[in-house]
N, C-alpha and C. Protein backbone atom coordinates (compact mmCIF):
# COMPACT_ATOMS: atom_id res chain seq x y z
N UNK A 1 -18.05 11.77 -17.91
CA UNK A 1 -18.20 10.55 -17.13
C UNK A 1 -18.38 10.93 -15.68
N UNK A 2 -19.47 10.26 -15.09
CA UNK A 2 -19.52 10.52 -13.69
C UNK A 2 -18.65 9.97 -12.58
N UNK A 3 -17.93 10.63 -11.52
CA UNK A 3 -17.05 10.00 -10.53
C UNK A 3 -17.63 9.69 -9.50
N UNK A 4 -18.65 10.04 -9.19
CA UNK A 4 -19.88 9.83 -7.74
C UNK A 4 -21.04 8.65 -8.38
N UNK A 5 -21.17 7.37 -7.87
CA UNK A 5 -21.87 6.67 -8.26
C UNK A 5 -22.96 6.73 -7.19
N UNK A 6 -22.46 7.22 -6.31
CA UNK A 6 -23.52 6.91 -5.10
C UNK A 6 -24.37 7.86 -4.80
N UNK A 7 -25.38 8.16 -3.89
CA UNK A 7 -26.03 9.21 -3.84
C UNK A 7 -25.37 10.60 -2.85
N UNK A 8 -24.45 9.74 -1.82
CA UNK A 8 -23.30 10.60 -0.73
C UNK A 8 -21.81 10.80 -1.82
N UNK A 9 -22.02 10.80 -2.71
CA UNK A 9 -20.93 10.72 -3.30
C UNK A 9 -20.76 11.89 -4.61
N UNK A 10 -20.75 13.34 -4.13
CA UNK A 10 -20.82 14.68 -4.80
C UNK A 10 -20.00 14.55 -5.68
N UNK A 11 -20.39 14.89 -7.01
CA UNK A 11 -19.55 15.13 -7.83
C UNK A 11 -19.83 16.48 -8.61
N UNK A 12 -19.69 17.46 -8.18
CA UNK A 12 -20.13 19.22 -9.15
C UNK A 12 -19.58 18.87 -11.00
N UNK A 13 -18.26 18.34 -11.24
CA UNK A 13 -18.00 18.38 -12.27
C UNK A 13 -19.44 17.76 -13.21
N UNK A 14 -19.76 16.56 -12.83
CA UNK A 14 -21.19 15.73 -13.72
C UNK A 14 -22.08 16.79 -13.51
N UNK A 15 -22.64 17.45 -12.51
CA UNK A 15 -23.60 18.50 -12.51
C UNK A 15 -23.70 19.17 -13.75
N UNK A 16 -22.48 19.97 -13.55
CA UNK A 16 -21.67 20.84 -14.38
C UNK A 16 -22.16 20.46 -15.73
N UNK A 17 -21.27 19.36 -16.05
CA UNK A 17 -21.38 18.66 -17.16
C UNK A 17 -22.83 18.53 -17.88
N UNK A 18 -23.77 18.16 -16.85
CA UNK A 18 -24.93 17.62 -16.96
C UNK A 18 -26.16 19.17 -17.57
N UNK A 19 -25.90 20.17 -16.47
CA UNK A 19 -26.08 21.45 -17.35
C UNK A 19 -26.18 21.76 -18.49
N UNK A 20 -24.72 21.68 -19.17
CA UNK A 20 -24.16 21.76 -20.07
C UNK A 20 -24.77 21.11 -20.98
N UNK A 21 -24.87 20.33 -21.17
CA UNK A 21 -25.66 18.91 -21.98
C UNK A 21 -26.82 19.95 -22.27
N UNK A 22 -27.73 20.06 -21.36
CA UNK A 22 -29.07 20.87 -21.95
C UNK A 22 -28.86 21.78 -22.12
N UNK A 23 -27.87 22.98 -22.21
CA UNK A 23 -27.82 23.82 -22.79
C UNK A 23 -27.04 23.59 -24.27
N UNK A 24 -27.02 22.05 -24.54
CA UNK A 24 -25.99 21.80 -26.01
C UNK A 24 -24.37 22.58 -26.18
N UNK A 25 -24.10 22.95 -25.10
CA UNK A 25 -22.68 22.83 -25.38
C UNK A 25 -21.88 21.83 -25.22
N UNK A 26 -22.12 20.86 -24.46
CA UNK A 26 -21.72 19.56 -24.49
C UNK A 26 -22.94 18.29 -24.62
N UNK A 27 -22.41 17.19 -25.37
CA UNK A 27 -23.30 16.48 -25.90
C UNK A 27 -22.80 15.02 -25.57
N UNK A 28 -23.59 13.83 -25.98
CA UNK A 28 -23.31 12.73 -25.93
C UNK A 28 -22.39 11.75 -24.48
N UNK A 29 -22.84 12.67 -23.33
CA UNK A 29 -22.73 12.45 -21.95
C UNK A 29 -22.59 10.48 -22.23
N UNK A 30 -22.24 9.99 -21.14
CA UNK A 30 -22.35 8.25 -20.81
C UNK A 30 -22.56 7.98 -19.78
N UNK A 31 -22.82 7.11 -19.20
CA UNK A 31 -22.88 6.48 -17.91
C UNK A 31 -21.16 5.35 -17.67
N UNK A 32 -20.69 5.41 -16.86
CA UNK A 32 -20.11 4.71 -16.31
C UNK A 32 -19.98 3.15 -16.85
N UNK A 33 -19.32 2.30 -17.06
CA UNK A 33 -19.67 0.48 -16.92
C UNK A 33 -20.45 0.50 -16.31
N UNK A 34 -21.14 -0.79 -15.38
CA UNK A 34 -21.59 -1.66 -14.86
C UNK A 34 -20.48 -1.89 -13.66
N UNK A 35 -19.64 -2.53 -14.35
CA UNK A 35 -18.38 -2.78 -13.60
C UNK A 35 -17.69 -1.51 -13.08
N UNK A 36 -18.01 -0.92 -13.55
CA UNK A 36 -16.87 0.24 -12.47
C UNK A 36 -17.67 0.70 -11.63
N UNK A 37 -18.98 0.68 -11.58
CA UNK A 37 -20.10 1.48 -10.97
C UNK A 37 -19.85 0.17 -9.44
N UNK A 38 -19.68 -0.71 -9.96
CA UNK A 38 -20.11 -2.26 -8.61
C UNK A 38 -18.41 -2.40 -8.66
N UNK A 39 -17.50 -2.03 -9.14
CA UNK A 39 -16.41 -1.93 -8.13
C UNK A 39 -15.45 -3.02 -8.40
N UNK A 40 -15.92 -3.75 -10.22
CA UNK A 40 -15.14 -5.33 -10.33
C UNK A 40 -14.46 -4.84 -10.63
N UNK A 41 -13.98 -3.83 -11.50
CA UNK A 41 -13.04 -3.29 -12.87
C UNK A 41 -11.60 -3.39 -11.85
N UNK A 42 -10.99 -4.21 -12.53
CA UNK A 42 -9.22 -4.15 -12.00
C UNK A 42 -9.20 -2.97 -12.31
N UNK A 43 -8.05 -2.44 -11.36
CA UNK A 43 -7.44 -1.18 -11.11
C UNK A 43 -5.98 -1.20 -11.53
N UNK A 44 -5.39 0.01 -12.20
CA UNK A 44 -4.36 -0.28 -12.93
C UNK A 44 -3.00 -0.34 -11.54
N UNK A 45 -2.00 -0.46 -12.21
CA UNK A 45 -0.77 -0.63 -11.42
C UNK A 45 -0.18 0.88 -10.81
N UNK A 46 -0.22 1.46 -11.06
CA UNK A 46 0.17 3.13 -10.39
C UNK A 46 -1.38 3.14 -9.61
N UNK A 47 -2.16 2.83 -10.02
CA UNK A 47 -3.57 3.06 -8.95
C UNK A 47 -3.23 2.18 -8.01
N UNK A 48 -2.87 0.94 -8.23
CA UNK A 48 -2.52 0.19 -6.66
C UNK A 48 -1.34 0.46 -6.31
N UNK A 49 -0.38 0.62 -6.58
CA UNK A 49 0.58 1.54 -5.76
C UNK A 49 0.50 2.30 -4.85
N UNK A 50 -0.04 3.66 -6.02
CA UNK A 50 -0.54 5.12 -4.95
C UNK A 50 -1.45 4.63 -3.55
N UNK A 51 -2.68 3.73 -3.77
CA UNK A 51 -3.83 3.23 -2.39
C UNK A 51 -2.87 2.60 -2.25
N UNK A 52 -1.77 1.02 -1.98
CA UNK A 52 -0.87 0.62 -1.16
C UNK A 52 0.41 1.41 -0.61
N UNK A 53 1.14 2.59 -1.42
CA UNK A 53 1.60 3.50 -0.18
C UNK A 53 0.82 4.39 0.67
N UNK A 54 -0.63 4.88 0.23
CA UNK A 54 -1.00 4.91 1.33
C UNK A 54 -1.68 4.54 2.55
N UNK A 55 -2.11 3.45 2.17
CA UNK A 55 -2.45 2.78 3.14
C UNK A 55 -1.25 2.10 4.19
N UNK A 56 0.12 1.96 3.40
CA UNK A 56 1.13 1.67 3.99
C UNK A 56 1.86 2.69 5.50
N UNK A 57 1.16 4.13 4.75
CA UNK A 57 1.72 4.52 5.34
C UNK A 57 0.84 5.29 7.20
N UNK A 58 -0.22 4.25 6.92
CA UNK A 58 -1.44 4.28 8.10
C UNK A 58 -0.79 3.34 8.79
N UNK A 59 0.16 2.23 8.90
CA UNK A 59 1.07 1.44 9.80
C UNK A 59 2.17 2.37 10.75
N UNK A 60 2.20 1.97 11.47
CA UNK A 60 3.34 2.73 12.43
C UNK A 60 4.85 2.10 12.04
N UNK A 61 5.28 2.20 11.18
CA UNK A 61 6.63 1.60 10.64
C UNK A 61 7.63 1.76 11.52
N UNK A 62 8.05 3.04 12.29
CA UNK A 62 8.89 3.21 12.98
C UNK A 62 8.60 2.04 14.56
N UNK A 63 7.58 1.38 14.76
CA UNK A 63 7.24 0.85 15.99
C UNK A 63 7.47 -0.98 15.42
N UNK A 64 7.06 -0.61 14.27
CA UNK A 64 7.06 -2.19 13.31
C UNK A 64 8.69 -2.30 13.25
N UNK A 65 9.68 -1.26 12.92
CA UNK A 65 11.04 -1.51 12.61
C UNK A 65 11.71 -1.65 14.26
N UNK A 66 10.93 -0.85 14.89
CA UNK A 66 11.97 -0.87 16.06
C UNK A 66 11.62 -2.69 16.85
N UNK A 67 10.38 -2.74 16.64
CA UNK A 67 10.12 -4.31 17.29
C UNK A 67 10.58 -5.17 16.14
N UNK A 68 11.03 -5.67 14.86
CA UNK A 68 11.57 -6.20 14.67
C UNK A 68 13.12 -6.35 14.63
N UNK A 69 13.75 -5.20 15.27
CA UNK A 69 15.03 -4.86 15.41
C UNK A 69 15.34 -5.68 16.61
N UNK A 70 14.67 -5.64 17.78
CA UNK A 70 14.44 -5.99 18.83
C UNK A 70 14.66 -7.53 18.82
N UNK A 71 13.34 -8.83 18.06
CA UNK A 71 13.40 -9.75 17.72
C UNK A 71 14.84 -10.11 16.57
N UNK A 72 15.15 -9.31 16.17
CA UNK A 72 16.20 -10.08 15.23
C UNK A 72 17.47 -9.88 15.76
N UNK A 73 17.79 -9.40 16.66
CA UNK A 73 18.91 -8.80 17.17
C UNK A 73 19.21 -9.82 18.46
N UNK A 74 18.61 -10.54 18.51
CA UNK A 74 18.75 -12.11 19.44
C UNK A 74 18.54 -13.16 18.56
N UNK A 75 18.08 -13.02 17.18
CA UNK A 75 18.26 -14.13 16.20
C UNK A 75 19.98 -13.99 15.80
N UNK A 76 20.45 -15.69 15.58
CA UNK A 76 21.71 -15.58 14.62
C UNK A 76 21.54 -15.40 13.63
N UNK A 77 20.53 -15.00 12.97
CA UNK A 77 20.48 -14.82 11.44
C UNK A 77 20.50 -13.20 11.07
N UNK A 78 20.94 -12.85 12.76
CA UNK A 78 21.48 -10.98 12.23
C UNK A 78 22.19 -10.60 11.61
N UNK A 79 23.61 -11.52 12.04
CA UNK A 79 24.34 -10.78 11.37
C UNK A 79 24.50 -11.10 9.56
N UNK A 80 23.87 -12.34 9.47
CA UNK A 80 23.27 -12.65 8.03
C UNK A 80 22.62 -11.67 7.05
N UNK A 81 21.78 -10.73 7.98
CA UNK A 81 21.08 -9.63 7.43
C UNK A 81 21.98 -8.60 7.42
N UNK A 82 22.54 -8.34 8.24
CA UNK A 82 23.45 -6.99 8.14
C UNK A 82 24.50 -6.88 7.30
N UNK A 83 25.48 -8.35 6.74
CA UNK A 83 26.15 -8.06 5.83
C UNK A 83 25.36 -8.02 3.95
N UNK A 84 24.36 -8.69 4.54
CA UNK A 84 22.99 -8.95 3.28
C UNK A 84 23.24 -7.74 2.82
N UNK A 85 22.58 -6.58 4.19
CA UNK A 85 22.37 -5.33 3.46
C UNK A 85 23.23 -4.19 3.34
N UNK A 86 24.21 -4.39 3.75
CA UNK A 86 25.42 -3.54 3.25
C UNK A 86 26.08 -4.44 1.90
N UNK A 87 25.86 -5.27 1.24
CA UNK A 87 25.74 -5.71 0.17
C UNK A 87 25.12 -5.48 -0.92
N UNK A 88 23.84 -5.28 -0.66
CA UNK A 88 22.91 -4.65 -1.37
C UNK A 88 21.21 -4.77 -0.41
N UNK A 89 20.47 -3.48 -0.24
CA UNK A 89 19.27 -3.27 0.31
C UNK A 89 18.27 -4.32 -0.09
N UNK A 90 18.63 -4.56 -1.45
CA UNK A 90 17.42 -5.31 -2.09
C UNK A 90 17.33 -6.40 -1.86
N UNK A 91 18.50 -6.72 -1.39
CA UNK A 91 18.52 -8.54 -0.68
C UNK A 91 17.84 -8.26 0.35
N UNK A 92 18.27 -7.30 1.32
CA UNK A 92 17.31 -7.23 2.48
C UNK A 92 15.73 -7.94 2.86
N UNK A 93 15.39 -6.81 1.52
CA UNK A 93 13.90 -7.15 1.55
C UNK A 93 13.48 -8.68 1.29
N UNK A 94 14.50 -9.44 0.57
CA UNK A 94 13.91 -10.79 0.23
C UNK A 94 13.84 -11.82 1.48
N UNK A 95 15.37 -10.88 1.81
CA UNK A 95 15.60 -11.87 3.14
C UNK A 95 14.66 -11.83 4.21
N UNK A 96 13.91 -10.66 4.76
CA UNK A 96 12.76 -10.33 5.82
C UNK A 96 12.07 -11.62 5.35
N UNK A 97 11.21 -11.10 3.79
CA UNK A 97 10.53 -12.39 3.19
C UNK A 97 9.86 -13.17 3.80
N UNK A 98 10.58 -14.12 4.05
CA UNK A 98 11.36 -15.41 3.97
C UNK A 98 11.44 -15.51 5.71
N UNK A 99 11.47 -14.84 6.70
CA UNK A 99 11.40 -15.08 8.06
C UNK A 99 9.76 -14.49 8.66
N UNK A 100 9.53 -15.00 9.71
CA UNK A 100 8.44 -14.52 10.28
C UNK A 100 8.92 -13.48 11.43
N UNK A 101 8.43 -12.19 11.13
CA UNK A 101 8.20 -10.90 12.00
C UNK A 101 6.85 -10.88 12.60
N UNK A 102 6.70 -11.16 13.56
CA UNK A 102 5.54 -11.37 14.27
C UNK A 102 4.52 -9.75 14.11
N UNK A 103 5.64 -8.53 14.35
CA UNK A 103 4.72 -7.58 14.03
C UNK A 103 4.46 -6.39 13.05
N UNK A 104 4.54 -7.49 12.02
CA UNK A 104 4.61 -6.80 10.66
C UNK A 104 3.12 -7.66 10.19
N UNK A 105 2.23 -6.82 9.77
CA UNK A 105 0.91 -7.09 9.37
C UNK A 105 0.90 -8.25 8.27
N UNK A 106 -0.17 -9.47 8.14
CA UNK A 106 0.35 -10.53 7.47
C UNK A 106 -0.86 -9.61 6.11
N UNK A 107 -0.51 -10.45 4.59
CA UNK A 107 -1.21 -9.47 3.89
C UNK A 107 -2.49 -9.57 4.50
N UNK A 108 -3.54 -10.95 4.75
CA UNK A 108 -4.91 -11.00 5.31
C UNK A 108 -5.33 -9.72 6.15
N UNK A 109 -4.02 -9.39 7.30
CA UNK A 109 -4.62 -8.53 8.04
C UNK A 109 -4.44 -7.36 7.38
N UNK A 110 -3.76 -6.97 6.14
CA UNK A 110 -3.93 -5.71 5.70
C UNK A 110 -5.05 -5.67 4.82
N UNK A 111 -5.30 -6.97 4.24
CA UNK A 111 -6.67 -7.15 2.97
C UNK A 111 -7.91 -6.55 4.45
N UNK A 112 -8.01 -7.00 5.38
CA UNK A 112 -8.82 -6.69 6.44
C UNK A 112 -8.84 -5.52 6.90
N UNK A 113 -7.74 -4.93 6.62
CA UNK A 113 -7.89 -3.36 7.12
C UNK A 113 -7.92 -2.76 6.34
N UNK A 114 -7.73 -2.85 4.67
CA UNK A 114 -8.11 -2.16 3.55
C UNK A 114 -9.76 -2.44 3.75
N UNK A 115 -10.08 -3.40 3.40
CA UNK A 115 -11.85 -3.14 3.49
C UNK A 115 -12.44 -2.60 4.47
N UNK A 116 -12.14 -2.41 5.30
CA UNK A 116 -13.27 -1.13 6.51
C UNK A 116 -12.55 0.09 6.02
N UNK A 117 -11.57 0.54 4.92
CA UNK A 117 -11.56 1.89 4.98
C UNK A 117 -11.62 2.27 3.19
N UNK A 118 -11.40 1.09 2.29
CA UNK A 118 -11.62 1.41 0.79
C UNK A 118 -12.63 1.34 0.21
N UNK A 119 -13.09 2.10 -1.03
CA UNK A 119 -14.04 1.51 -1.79
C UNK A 119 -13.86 -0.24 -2.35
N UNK A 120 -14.87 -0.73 -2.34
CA UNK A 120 -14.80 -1.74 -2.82
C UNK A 120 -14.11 -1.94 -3.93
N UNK A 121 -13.08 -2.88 -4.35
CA UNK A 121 -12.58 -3.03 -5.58
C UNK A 121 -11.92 -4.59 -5.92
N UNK A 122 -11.98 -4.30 -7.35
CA UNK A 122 -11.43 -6.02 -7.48
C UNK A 122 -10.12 -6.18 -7.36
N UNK A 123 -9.54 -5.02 -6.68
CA UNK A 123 -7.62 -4.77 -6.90
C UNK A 123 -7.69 -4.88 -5.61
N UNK A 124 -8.30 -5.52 -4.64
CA UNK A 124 -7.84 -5.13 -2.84
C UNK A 124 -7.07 -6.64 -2.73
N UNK A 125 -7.01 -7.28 -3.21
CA UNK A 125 -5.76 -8.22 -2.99
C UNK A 125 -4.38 -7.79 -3.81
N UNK A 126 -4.37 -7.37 -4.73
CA UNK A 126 -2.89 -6.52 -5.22
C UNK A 126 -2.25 -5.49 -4.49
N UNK A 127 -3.79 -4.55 -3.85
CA UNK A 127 -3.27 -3.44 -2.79
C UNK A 127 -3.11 -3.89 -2.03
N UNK A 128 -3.06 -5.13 -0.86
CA UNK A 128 -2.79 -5.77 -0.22
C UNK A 128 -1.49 -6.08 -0.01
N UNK A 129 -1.29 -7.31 -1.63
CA UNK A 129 0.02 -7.73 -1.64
C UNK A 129 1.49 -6.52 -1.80
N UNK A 130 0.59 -5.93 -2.35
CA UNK A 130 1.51 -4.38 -2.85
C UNK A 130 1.74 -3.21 -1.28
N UNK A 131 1.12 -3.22 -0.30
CA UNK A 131 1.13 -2.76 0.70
C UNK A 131 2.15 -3.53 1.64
N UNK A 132 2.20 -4.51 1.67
CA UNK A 132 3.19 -5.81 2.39
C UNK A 132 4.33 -5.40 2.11
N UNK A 133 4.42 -5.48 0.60
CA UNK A 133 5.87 -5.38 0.18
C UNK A 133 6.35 -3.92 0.27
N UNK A 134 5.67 -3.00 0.34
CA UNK A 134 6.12 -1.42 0.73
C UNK A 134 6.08 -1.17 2.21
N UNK A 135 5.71 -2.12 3.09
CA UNK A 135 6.01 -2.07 4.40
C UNK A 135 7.35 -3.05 4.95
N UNK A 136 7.60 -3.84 4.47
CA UNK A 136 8.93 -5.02 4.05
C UNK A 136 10.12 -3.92 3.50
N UNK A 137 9.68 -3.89 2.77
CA UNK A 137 11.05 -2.29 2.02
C UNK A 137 11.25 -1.26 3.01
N UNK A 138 9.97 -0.65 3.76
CA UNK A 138 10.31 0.29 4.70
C UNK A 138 11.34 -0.45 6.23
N UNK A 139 11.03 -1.28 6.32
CA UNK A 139 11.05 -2.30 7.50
C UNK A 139 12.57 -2.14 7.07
N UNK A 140 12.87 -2.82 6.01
CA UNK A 140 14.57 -3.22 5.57
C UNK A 140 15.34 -2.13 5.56
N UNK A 141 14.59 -1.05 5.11
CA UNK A 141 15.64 0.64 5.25
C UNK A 141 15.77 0.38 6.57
N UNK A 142 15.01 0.47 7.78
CA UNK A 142 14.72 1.10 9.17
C UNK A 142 16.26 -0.03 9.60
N UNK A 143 16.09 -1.21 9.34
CA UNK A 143 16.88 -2.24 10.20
C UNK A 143 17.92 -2.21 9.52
N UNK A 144 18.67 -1.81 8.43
CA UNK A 144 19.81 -1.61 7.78
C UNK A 144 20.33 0.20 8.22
N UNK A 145 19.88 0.97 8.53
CA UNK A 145 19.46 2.27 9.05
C UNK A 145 20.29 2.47 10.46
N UNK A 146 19.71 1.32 11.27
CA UNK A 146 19.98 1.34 12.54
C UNK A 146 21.07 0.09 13.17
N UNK A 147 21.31 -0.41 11.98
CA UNK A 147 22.48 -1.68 11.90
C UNK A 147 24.19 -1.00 11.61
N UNK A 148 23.62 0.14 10.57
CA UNK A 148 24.58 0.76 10.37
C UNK A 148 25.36 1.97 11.72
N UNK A 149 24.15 2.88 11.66
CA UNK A 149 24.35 3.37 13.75
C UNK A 149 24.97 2.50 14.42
N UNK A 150 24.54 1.36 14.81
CA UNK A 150 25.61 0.51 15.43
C UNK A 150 26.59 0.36 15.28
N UNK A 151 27.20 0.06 14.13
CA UNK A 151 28.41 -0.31 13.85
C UNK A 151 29.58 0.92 13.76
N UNK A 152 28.60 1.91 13.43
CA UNK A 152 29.29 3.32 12.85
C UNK A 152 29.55 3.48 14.98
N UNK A 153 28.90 3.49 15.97
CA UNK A 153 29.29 3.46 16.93
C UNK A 153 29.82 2.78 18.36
N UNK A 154 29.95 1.17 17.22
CA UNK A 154 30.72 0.99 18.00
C UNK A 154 32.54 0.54 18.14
């Protein structure tokens, strides 16, 4: 099966392969879908994972945690969060949720910054939504992280 659909898009293994074929050691070669070639084919769940942590991790998290530390730390709903997450982390994350962090990427603007740098695919709204929520989880370590520093010093 070929992995380069495009003409900038090298693939030696199909070469290889393709060789091979006329010399009959390998036979009955295929072409690709339709759909995978034009980019509809959903993408499985460990495939949007792996592209939403990394694309997650093209955000400056440490600048995203420290400015929402900043904003929530004059909200009364801090200390709401801080016993949240010495309760359990995972509330954390629901609780962010559920408030507006002004500089935490909304998914649109990550669906927007996945397309100027991904192949086209029919999974860029899952990698999207799936990128949000792995920047929300990072966000909730950082502010439970540095909630705890506090307290541990003061």
């Amino acid at each position: 099966m070929r992995q380069g659909f495009r003409w900038w898009e090298y693939d030696p293994t199909f070469y290889l392969l393709k060789a091979l074929s006329w010399l009959g050691v390998v036979w009955d070669l295929q072409s690709p879908p339709e759909a995978v070639v034009r980019g509809e084919q959903r993408l499985g769940r460990k495939v949007i994972d792996k592209v939403a942590r990394q694309l997650a991790g093209a955000f400056p998290i440490e600048r995203i945690a420290a400015q929402a530390h900043e904003t929530l730390a004059q909200m009364p709903s801090w200390a709401e969060l801080h016993s949240r997450g010495r309760a359990a982390r995972a509330h954390a994350e629901a609780f962010l949720a559920e408030i507006h962090l002004p500089h935490l990427p909304s998914v649109e603007e990550i669906r927007a910054y996945a397309e100027e740098r991904l192949a086209r695919t029919a999974s860029l709204d899952d990698i999207a939504r799936r990128t949000r929520q792995i920047l929300l989880e990072a966000v909730a370590v950082r502010l439970l992280d540095r909630a705890e520093a506090a307290r541990a010093g003061a």
